[in-house]
C-alpha atoms as a PDB file:
ATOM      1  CA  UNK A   1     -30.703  19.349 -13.798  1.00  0.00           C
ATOM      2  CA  UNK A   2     -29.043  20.741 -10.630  1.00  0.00           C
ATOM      3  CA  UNK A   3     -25.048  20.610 -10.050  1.00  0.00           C
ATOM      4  CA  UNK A   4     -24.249  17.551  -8.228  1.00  0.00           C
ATOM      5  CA  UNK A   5     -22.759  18.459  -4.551  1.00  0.00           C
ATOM      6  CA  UNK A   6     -19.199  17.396  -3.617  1.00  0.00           C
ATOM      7  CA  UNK A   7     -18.665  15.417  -0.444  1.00  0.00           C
ATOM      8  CA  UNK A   8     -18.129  17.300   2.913  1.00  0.00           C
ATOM      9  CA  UNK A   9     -14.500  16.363   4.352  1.00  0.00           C
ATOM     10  CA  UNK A  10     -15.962  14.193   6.817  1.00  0.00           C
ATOM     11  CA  UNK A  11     -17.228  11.957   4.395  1.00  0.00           C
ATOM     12  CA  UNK A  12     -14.699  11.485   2.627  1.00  0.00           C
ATOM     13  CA  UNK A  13     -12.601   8.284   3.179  1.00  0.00           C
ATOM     14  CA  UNK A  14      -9.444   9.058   4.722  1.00  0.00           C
ATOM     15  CA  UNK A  15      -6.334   7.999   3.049  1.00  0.00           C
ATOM     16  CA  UNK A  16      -2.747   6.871   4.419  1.00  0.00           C
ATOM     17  CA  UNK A  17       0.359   6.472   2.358  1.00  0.00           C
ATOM     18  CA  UNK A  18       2.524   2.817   3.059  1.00  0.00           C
ATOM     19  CA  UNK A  19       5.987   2.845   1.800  1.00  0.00           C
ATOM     20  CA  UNK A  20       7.538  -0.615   2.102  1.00  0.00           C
ATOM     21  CA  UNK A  21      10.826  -2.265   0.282  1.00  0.00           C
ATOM     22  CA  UNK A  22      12.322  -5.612  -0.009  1.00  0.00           C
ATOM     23  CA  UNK A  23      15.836  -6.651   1.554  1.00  0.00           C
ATOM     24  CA  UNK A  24      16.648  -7.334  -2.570  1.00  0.00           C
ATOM     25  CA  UNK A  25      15.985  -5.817  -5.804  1.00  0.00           C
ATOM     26  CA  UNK A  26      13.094  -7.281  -7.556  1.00  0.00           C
ATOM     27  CA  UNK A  27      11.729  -5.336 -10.704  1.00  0.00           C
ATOM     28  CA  UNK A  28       7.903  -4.299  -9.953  1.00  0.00           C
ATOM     29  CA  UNK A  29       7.501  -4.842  -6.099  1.00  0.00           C
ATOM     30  CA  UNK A  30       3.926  -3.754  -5.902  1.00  0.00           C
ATOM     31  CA  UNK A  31       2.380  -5.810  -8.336  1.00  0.00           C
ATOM     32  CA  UNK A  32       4.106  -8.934  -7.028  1.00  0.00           C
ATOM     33  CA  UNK A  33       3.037  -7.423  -3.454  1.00  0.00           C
ATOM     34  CA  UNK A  34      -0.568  -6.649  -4.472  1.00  0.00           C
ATOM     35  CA  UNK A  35      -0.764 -10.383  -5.855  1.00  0.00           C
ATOM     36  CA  UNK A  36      -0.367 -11.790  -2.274  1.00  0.00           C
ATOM     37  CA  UNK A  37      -1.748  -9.254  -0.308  1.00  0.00           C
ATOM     38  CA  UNK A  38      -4.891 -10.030  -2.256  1.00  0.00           C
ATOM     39  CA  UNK A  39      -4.573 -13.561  -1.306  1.00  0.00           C
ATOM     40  CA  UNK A  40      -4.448 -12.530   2.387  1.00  0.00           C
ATOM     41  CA  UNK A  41      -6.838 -10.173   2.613  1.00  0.00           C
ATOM     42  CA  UNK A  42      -9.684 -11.752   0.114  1.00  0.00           C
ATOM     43  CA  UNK A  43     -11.938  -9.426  -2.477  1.00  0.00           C
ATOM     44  CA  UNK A  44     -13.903  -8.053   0.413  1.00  0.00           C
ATOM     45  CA  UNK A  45     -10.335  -7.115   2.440  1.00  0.00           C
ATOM     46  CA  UNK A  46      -9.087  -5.370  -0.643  1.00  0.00           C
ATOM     47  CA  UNK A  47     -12.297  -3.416  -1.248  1.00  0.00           C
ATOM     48  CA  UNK A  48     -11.866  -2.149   2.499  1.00  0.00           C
ATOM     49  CA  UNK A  49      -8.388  -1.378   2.063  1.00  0.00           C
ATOM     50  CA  UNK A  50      -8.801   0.551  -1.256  1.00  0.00           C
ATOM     51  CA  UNK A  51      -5.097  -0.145  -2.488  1.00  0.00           C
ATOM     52  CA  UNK A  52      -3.833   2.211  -4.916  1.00  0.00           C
ATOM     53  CA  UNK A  53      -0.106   1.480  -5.970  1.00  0.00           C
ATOM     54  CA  UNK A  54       1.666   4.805  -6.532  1.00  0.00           C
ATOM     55  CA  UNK A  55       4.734   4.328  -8.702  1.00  0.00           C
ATOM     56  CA  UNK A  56       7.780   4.793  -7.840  1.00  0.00           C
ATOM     57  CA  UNK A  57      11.483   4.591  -8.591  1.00  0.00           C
ATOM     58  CA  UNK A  58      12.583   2.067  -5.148  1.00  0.00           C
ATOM     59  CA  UNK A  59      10.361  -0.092  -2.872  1.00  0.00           C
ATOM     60  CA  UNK A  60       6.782   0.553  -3.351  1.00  0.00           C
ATOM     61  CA  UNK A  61       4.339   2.852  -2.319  1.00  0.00           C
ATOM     62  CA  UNK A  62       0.629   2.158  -1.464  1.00  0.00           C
ATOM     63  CA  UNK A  63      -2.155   4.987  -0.943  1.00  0.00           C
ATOM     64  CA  UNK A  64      -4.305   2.744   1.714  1.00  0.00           C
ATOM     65  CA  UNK A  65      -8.075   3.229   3.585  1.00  0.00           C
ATOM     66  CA  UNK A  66      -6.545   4.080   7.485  1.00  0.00           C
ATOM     67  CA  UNK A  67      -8.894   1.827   8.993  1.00  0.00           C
ATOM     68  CA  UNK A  68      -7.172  -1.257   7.103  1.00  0.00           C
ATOM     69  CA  UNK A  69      -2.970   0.113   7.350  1.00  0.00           C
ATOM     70  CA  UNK A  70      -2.595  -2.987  10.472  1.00  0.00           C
ATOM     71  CA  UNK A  71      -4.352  -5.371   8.132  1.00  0.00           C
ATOM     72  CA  UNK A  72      -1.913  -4.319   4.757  1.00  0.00           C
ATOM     73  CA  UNK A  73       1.129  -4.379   6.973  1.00  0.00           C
ATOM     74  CA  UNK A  74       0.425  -7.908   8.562  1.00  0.00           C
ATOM     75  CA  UNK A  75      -0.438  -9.278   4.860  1.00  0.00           C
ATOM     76  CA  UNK A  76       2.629  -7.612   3.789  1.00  0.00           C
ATOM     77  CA  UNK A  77       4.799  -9.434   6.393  1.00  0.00           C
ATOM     78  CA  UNK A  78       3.516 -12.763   5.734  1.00  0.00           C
ATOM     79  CA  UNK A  79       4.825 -12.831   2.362  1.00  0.00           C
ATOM     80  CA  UNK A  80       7.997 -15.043   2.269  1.00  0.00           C
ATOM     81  CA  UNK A  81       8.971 -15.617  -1.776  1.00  0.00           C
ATOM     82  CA  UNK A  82       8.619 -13.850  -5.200  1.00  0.00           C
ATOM     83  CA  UNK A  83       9.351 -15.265  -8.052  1.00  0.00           C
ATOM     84  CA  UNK A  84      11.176 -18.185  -6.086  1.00  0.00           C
ATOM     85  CA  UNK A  85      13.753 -16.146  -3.812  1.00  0.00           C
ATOM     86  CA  UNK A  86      13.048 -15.714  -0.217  1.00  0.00           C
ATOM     87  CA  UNK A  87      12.295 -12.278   0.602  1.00  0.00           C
ATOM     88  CA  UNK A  88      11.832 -10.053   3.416  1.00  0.00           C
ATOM     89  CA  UNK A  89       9.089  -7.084   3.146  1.00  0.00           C
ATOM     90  CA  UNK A  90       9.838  -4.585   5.799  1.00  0.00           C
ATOM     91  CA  UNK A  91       7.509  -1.424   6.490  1.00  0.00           C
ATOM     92  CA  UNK A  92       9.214   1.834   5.991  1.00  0.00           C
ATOM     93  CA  UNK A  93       6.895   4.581   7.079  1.00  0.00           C
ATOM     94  CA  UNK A  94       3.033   5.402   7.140  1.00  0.00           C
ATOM     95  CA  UNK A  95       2.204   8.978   6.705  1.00  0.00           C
ATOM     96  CA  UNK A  96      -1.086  10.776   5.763  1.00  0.00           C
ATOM     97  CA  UNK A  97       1.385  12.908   3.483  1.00  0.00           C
ATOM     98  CA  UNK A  98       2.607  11.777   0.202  1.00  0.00           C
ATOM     99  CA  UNK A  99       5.839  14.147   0.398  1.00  0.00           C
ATOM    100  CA  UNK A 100       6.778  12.390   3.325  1.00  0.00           C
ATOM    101  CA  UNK A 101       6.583   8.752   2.499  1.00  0.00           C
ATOM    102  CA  UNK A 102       8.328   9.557  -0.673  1.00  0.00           C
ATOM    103  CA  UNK A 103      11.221  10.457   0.831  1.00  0.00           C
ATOM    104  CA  UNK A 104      11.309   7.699   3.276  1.00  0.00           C
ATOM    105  CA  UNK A 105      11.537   5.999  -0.047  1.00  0.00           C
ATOM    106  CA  UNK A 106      14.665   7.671  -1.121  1.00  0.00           C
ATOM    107  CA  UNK A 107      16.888   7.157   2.110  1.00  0.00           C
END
């Protein structure tokens, strides 16, 4: 059997990194996040959007499909309670650079 080929650039899906935080401290973000994002977007939405939660020490940090960052970030905003307090999920930075959303984390 022949070595299997790697994908050319081009086909490979291109990725964008979401940092996003909450106006208060509340112990796994993402998860909580990815719960009602998921409720938003459906299992179809989600498959598009290819979330991958990136862990981190403040807010959260998504690696996301580009064609779906509008559709995350409008999920994200709709989100109005966790765990019973009223929250406030603001969008920090998008960047096609992991170095760079990280430290839009850490300001």
């Amino acid at each position: 059997m022949g070595k299997i080929k790697a994908l050319l650039p081009s086909l490979k899906e291109k990725k964008r990194y979401l940092a996003f935080d909450a106006n208060i401290p509340i112990v796994d973000l993402s998860s909580h996040c990815y719960k009602e994002v998921h409720t938003f977007l459906g299992d179809l939405g989600m498959a598009h959007a290819g979330i991958v939660p990136i862990q981190t020490k403040k807010g959260a940090l998504w690696k996301i499909n580009h064609t779906t960052v509008n559709h995350v970030k409008a999920a994200l905003t709709m989100i109005s309670n966790i765990q019973g307090k009223e929250v406030i999920i603001r969008s920090l930075n998008v960047s096609g650079v992991l170095r760079k959303a990280q430290t839009q984390l850490e300001r």
